[in-house]
Protein backbone atom coordinates (compact mmCIF):
# COMPACT_ATOMS: atom_id res chain seq x y z
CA UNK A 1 98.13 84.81 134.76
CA UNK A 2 96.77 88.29 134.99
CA UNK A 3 100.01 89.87 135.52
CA UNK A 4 101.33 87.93 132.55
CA UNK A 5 98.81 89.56 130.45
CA UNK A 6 99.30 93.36 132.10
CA UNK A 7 103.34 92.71 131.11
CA UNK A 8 102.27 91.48 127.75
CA UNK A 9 99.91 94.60 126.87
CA UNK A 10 101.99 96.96 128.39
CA UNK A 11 105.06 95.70 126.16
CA UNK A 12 102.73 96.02 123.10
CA UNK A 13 101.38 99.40 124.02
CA UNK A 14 105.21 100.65 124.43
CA UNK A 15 105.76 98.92 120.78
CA UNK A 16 103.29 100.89 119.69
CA UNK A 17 104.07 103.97 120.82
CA UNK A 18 107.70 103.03 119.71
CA UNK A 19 106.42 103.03 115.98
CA UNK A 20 104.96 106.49 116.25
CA UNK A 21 107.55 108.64 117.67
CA UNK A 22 105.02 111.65 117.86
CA UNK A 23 101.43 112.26 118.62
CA UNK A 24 101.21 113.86 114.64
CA UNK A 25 102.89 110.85 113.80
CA UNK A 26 99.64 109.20 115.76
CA UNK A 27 96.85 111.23 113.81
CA UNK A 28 99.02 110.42 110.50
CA UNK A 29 98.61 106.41 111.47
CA UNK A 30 95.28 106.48 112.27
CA UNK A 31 94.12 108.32 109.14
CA UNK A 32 96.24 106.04 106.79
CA UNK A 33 94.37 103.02 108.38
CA UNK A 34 91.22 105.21 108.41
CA UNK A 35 92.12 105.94 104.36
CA UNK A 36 92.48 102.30 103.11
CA UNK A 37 89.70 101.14 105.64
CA UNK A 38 87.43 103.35 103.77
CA UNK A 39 89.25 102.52 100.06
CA UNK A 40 88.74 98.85 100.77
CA UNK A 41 84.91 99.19 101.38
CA UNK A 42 84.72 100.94 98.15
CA UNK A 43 86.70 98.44 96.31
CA UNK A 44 90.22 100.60 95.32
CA UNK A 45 93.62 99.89 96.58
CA UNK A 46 95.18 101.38 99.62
């Protein structure tokens, strides 16, 4: 069960990193997400 979940997260984590080819392309994610987090609370659109 437990390595089931290792070989699940690890596939996920690799996905991830897949998506964001670069670690600018990492800060760029997280402060979109960071952006419309913030937007939402205030009631605007992303």
């Amino acid at each position: 069960m437990v390595r089931k979940l290792v070989t699940v997260a690890l596939i996920g984590g690799a996905l991830g990193l897949a998506a964001c080819n670069t670690v600018r392309g990492v800060g760029q994610d997280l402060g979109t997400a960071a952006n419309c987090t913030e937007n939402t609370i205030q009631g605007t659109r992303c």
